[in-house]
N, C-alpha and C. Protein backbone atom coordinates (compact mmCIF):
# COMPACT_ATOMS: atom_id res chain seq x y z
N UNK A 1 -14.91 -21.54 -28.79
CA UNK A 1 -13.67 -21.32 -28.08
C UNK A 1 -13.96 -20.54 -26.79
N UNK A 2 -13.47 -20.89 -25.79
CA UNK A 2 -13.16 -20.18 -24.43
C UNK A 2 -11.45 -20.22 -23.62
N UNK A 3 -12.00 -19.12 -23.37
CA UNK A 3 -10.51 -18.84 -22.61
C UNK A 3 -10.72 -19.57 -21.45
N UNK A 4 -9.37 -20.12 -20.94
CA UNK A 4 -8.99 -20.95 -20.07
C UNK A 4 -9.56 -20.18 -18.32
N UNK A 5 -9.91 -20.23 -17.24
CA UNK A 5 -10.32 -19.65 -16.68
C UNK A 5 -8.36 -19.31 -15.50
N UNK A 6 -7.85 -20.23 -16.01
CA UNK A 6 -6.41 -19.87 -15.01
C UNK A 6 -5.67 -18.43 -15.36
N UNK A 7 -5.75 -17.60 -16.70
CA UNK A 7 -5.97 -16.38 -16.86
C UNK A 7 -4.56 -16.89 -17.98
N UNK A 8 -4.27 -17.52 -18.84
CA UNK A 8 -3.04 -17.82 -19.47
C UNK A 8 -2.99 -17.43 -20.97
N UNK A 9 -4.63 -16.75 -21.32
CA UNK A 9 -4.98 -16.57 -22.09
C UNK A 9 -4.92 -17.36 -23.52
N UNK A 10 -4.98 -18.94 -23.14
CA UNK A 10 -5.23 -19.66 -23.91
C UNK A 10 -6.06 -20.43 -24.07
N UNK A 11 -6.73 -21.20 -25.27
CA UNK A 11 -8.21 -21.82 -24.85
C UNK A 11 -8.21 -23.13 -23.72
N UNK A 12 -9.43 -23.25 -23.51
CA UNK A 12 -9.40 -23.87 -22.23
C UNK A 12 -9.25 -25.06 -22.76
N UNK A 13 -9.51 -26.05 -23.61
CA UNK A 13 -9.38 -26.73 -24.49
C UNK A 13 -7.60 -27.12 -24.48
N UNK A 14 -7.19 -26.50 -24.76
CA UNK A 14 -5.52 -26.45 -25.02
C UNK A 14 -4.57 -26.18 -23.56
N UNK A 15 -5.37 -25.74 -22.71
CA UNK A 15 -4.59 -24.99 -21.37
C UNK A 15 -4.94 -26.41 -20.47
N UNK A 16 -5.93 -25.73 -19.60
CA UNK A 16 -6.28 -26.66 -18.56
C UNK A 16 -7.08 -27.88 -19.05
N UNK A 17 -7.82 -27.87 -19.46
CA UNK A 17 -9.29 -29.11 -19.57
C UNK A 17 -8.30 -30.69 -19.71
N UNK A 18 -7.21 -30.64 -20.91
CA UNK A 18 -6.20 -31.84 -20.58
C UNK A 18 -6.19 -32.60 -19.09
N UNK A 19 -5.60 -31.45 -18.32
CA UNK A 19 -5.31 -31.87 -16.84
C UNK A 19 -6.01 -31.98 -16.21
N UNK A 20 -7.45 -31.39 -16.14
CA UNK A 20 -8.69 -31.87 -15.56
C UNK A 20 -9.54 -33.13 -15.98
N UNK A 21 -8.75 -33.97 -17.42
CA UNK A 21 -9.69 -34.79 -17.88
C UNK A 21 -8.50 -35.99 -17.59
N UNK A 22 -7.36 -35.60 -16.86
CA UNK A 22 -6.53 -37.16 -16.24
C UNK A 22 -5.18 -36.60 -16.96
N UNK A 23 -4.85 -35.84 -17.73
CA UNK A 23 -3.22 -35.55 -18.38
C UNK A 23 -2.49 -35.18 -17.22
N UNK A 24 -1.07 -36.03 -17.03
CA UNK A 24 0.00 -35.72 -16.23
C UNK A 24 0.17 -34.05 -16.01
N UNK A 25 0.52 -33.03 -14.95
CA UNK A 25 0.84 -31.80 -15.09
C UNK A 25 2.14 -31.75 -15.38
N UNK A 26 2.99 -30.80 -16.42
CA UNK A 26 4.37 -31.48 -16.52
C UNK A 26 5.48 -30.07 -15.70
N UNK A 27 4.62 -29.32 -14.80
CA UNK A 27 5.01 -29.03 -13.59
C UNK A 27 4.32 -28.13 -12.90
N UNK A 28 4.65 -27.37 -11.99
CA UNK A 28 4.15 -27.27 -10.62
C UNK A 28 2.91 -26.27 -11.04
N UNK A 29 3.59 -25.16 -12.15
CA UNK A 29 2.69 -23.68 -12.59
C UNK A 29 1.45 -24.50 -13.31
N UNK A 30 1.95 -25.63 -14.08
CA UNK A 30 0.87 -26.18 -14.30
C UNK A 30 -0.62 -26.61 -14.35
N UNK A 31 0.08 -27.03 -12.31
CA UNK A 31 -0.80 -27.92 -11.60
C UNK A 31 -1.56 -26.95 -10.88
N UNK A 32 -1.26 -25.34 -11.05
CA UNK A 32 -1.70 -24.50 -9.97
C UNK A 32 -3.02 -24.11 -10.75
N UNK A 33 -2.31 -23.39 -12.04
CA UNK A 33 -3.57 -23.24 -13.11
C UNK A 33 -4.40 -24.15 -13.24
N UNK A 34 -4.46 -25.59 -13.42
CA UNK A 34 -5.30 -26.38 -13.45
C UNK A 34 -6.17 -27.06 -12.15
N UNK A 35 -5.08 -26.53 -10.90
CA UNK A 35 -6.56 -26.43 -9.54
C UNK A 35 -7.24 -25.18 -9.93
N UNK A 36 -6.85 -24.37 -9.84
CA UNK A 36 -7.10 -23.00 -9.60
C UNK A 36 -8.54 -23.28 -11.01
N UNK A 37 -8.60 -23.78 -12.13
CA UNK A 37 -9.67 -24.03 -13.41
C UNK A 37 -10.58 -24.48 -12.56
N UNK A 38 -9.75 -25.94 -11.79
CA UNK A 38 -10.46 -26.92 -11.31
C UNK A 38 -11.71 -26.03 -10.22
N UNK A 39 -11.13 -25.31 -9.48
CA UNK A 39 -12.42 -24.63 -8.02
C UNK A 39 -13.31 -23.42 -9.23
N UNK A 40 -12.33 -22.95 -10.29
CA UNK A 40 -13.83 -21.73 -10.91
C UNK A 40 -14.73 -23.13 -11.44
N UNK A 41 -14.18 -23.96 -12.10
CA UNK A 41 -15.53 -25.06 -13.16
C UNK A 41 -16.01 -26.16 -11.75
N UNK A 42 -15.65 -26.25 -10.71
CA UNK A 42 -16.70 -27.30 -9.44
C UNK A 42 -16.12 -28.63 -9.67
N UNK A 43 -14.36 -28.64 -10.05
CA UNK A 43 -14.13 -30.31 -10.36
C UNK A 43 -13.14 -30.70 -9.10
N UNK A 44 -14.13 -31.07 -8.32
CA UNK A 44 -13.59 -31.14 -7.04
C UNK A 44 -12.55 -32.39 -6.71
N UNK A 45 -13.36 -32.99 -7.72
CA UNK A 45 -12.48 -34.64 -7.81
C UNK A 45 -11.11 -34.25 -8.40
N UNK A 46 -10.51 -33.08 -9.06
CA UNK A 46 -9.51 -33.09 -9.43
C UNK A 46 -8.68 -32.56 -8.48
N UNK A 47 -9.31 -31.51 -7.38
CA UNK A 47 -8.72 -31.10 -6.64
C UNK A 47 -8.23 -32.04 -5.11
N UNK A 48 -9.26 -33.25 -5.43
CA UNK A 48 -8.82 -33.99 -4.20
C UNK A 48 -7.40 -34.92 -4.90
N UNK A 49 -7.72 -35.51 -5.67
CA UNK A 49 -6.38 -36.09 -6.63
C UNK A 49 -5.18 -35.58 -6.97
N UNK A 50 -5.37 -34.52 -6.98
CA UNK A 50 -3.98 -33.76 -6.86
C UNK A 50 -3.34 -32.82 -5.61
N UNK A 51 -3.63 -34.11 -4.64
CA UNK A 51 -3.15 -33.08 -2.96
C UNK A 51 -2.78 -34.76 -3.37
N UNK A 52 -1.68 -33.99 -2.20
CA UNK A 52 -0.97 -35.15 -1.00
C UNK A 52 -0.53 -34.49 0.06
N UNK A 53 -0.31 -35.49 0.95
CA UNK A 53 0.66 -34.95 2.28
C UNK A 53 -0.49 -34.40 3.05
N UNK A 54 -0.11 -33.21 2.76
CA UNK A 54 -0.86 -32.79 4.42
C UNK A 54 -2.24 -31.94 3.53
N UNK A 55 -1.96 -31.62 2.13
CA UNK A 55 -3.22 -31.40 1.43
C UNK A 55 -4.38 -31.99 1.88
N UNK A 56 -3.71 -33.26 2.05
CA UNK A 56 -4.62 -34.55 0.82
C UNK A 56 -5.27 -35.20 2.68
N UNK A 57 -4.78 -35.07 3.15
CA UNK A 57 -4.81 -34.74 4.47
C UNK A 57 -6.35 -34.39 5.39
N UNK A 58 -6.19 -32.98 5.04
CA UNK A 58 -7.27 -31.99 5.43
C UNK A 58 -8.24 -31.43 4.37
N UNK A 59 -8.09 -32.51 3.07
CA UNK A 59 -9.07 -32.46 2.44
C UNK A 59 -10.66 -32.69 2.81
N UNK A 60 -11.73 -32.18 2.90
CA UNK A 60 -12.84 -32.44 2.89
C UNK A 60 -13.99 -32.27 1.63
N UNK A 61 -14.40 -32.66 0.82
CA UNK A 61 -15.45 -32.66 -0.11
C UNK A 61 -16.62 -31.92 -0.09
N UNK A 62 -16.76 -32.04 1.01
CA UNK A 62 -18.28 -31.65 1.81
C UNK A 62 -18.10 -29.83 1.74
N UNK A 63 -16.68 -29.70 3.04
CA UNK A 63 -16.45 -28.34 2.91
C UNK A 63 -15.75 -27.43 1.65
N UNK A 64 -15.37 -28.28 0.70
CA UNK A 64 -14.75 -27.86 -0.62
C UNK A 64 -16.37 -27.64 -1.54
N UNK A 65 -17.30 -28.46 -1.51
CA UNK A 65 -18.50 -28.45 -1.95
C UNK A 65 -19.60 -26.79 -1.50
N UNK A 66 -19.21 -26.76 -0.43
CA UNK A 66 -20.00 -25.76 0.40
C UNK A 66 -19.14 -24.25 -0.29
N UNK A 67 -17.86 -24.40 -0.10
CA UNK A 67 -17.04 -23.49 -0.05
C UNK A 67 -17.47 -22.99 -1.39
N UNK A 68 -17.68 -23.33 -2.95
CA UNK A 68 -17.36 -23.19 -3.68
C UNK A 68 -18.62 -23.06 -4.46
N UNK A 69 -20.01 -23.04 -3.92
CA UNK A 69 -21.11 -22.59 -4.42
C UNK A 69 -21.13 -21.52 -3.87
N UNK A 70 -20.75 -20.66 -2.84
CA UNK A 70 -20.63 -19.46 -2.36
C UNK A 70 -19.91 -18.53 -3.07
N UNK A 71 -18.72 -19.21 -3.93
CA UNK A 71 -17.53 -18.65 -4.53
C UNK A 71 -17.76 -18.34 -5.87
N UNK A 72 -16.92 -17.23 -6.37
CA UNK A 72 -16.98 -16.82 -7.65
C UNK A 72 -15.45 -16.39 -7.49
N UNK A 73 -14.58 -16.56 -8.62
CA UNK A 73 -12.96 -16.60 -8.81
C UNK A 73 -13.08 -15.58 -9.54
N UNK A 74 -12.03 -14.32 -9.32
CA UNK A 74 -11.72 -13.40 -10.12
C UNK A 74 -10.57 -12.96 -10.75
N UNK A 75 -9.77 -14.05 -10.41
CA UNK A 75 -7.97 -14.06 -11.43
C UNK A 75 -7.26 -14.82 -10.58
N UNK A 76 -5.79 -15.51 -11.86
CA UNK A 76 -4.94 -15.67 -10.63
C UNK A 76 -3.81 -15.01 -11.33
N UNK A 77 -2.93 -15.04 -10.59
CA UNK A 77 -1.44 -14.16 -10.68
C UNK A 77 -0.71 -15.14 -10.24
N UNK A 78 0.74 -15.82 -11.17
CA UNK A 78 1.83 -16.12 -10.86
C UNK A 78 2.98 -15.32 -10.83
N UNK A 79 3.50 -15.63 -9.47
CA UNK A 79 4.79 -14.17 -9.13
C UNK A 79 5.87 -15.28 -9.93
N UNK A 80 6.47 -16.60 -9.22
CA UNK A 80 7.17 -17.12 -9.73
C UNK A 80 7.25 -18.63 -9.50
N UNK A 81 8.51 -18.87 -10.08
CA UNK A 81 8.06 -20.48 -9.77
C UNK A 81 9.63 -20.78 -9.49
N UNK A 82 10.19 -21.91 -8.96
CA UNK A 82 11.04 -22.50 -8.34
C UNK A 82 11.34 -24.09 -8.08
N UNK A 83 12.66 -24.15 -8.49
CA UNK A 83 12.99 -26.07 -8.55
C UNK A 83 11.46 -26.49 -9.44
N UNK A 84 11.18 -26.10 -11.06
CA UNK A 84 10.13 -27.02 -11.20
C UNK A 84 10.58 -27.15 -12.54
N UNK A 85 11.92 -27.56 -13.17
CA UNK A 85 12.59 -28.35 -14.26
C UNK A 85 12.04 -29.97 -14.06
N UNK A 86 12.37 -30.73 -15.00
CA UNK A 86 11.67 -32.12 -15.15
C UNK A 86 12.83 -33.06 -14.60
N UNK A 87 13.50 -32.46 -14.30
CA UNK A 87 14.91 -33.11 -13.16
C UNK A 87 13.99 -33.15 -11.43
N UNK A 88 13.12 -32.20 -11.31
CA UNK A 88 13.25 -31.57 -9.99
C UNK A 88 12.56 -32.90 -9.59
N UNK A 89 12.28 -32.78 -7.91
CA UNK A 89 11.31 -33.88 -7.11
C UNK A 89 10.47 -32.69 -6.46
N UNK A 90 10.77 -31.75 -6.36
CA UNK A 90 10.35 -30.86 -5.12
C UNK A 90 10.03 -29.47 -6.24
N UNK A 91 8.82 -28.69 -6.46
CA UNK A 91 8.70 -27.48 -6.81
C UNK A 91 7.86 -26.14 -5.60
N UNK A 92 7.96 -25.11 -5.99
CA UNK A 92 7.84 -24.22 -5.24
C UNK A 92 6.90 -23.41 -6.53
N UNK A 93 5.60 -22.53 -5.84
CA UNK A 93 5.06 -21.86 -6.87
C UNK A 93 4.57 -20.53 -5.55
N UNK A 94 5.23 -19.64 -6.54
CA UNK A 94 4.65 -18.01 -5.38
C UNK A 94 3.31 -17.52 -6.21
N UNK A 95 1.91 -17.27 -5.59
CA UNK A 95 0.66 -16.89 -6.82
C UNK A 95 -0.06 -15.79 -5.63
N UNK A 96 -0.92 -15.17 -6.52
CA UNK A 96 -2.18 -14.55 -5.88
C UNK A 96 -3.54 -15.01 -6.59
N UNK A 97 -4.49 -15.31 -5.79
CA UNK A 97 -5.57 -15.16 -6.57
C UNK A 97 -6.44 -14.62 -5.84
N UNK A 98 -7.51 -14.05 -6.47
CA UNK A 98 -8.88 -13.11 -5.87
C UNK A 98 -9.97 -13.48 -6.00
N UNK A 99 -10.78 -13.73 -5.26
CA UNK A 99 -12.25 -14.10 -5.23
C UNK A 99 -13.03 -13.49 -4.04
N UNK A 100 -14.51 -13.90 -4.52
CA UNK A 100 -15.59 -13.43 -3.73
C UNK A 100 -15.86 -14.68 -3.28
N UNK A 101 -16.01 -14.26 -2.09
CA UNK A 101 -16.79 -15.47 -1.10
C UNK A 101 -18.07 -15.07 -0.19
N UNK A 102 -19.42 -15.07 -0.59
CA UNK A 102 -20.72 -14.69 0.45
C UNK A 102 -20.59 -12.94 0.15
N UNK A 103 -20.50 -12.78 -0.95
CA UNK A 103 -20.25 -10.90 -1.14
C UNK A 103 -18.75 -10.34 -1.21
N UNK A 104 -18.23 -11.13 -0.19
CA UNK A 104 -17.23 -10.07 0.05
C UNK A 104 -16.47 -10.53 -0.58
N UNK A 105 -15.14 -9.43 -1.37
CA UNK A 105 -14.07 -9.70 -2.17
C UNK A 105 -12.73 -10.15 -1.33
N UNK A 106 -12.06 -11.14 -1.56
CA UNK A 106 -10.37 -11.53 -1.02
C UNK A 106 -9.58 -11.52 -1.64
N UNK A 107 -8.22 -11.34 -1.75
CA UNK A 107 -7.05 -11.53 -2.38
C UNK A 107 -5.94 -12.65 -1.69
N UNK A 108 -5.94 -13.52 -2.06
CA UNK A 108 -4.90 -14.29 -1.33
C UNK A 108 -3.41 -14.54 -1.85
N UNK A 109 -2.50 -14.28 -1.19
CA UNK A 109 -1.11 -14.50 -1.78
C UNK A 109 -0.44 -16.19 -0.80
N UNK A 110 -0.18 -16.83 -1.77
CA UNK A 110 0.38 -17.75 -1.26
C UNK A 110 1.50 -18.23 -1.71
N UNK A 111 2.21 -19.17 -1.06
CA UNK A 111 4.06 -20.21 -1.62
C UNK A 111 3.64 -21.74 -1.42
N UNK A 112 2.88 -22.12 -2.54
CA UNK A 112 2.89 -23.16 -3.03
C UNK A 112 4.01 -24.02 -2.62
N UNK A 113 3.81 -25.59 -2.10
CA UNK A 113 4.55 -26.32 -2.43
C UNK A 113 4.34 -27.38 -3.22
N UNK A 114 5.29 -28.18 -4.02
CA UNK A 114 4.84 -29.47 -5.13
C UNK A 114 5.70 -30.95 -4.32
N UNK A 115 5.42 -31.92 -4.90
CA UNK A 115 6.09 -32.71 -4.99
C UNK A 115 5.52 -33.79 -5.86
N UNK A 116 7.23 -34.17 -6.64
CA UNK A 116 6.53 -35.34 -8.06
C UNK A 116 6.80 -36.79 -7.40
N UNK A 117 5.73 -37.20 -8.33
CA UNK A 117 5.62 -38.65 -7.63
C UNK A 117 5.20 -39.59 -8.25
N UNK A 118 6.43 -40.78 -8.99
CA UNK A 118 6.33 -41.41 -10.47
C UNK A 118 6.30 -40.53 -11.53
N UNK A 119 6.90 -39.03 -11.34
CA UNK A 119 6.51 -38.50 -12.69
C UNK A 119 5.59 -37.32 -12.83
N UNK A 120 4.76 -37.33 -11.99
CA UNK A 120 3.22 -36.44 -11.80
C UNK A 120 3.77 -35.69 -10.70
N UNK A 121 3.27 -34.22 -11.14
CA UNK A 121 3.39 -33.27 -9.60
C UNK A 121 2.17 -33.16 -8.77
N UNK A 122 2.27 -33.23 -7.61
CA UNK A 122 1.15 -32.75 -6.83
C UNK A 122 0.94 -31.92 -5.52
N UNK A 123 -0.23 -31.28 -5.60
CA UNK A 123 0.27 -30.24 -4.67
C UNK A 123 0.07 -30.70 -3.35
N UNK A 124 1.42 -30.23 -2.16
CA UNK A 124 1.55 -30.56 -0.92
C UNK A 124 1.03 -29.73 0.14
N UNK A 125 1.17 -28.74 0.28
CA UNK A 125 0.46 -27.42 1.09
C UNK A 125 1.29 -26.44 0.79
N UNK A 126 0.65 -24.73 1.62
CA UNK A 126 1.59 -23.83 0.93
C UNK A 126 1.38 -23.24 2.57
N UNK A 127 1.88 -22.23 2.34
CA UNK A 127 1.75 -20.72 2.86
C UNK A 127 1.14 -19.62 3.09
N UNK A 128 0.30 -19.09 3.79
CA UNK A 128 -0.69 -17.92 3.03
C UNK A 128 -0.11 -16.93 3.67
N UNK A 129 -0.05 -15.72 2.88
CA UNK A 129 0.37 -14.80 2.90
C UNK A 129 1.46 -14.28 4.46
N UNK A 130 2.12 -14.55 3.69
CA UNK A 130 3.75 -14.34 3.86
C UNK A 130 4.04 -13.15 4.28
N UNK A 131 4.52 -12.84 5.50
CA UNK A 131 5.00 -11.35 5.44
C UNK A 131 6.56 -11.30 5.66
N UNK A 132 7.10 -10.29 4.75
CA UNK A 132 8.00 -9.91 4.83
C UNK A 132 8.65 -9.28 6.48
N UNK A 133 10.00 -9.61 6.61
CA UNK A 133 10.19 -8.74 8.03
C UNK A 133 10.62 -6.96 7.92
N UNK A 134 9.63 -6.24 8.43
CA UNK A 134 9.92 -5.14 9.01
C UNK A 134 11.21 -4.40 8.13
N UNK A 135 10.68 -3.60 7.85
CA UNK A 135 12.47 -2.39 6.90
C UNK A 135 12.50 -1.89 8.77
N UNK A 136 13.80 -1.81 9.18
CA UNK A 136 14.23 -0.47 10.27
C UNK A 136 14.76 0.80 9.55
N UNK A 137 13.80 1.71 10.03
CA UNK A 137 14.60 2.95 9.55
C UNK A 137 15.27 3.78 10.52
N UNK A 138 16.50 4.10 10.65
CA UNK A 138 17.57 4.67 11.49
C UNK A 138 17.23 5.96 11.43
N UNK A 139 17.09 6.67 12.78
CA UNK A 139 16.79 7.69 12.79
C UNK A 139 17.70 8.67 12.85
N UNK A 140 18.24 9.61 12.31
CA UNK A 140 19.08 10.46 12.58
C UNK A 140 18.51 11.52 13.78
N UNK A 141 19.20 11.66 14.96
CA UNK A 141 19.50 12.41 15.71
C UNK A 141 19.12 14.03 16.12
N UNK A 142 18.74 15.01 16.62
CA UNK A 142 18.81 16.43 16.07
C UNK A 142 20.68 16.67 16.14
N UNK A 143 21.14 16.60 16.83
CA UNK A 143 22.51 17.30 16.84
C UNK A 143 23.95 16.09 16.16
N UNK A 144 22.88 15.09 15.42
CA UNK A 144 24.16 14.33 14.71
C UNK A 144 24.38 15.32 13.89
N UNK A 145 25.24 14.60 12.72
CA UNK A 145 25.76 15.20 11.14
C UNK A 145 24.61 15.18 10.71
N UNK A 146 24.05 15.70 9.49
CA UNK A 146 23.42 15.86 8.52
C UNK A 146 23.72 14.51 7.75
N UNK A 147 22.79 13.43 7.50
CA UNK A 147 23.12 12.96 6.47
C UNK A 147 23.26 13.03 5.00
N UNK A 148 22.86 13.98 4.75
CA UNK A 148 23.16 14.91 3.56
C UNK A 148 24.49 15.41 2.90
N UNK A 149 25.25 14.85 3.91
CA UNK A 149 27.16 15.55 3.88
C UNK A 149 27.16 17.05 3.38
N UNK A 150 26.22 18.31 4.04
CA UNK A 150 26.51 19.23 4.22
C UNK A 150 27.75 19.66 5.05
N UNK A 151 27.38 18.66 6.27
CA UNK A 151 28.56 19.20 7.39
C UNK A 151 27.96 19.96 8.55
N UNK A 152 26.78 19.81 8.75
CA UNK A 152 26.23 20.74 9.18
C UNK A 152 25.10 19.96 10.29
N UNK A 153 24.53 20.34 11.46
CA UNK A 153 24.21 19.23 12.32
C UNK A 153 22.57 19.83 11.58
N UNK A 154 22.22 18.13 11.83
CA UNK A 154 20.88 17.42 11.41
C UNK A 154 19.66 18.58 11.26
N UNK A 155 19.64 19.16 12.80
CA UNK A 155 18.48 20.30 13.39
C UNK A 155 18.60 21.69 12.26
N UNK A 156 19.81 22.02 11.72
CA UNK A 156 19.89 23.28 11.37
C UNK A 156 20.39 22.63 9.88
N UNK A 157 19.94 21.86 9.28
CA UNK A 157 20.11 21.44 7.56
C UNK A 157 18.73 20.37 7.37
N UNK A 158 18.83 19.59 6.95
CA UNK A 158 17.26 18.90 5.94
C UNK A 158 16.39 18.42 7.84
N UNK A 159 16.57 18.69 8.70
CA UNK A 159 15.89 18.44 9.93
C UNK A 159 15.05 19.70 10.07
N UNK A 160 15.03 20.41 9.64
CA UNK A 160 14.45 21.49 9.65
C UNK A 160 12.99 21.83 9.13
């Protein structure tokens, strides 16, 4: 027995290896865990088969080949998942995963996109790391109010 390498803590046997050996993904979190198996075990052929669009696109073999003898995978993390019921056409998957590439350690956060097609999901392109916009923080004044509702101006209560 081995644990699945997508981190689901189930055997690999029962988790991923199905979907790497031709089983439909029966949605998007699925299909992520089972690329994500697919680049730690070198099954590159699964990873080209399951892009489309603009994946499937800017796929290269050569540089997926290169990329991934350099590489060693150190987890993945699903934040969440979105539209990926067996009604859906379109899924959404939010993940992190971490690896070493040539020494150095990365963390990547990405927003997955899916789309099913006859039935099968596959992945379309995503996002990498996403930033949130900016908090503004309002500055209080020296001679406003206190926001504190002392009553008392800013400079001569918590400004102090």
């Amino acid at each position: 027995m081995s644990l699945c390498p997508c981190g689901s803590g189930k055997d690999l046997n029962l988790c991923c290896k199905p979907l790497l050996d031709g089983m439909a993904p029966s949605t998007p979190e699925s299909l992520v865990r089972a690329r994500y198996s697919a680049h730690v075990l070198g099954k590159i052929e699964f990873i080209e088969k399951s892009s489309v669009g603009r994946a499937k696109a800017e796929f290269s073999r050569q540089d997926t080949e290169r990329f991934l003898k350099d590489s060693t995978w150190n987890g993945l993390e699903i934040h969440r998942t979105e539209s990926s019921g067996p009604e859906d056409e379109t899924g959404v998957v939010e993940l992190t995963f971490r690896m070493t590439h040539k020494g150095e350690d990365y963390e990547q956060r990405e927003t997955a996109f899916f789309e099913k097609i006859k039935g099968c999901w596959f992945y379309e392109n995503s996002t990498l790391n996403q930033k949130k916009d900016p908090i503004r923080v309002a500055q209080t004044g020296r001679n406003a109010s206190c926001p504190c509702g002392s009553g008392k101006k800013f400079k001569k209560c918590c400004g102090s």
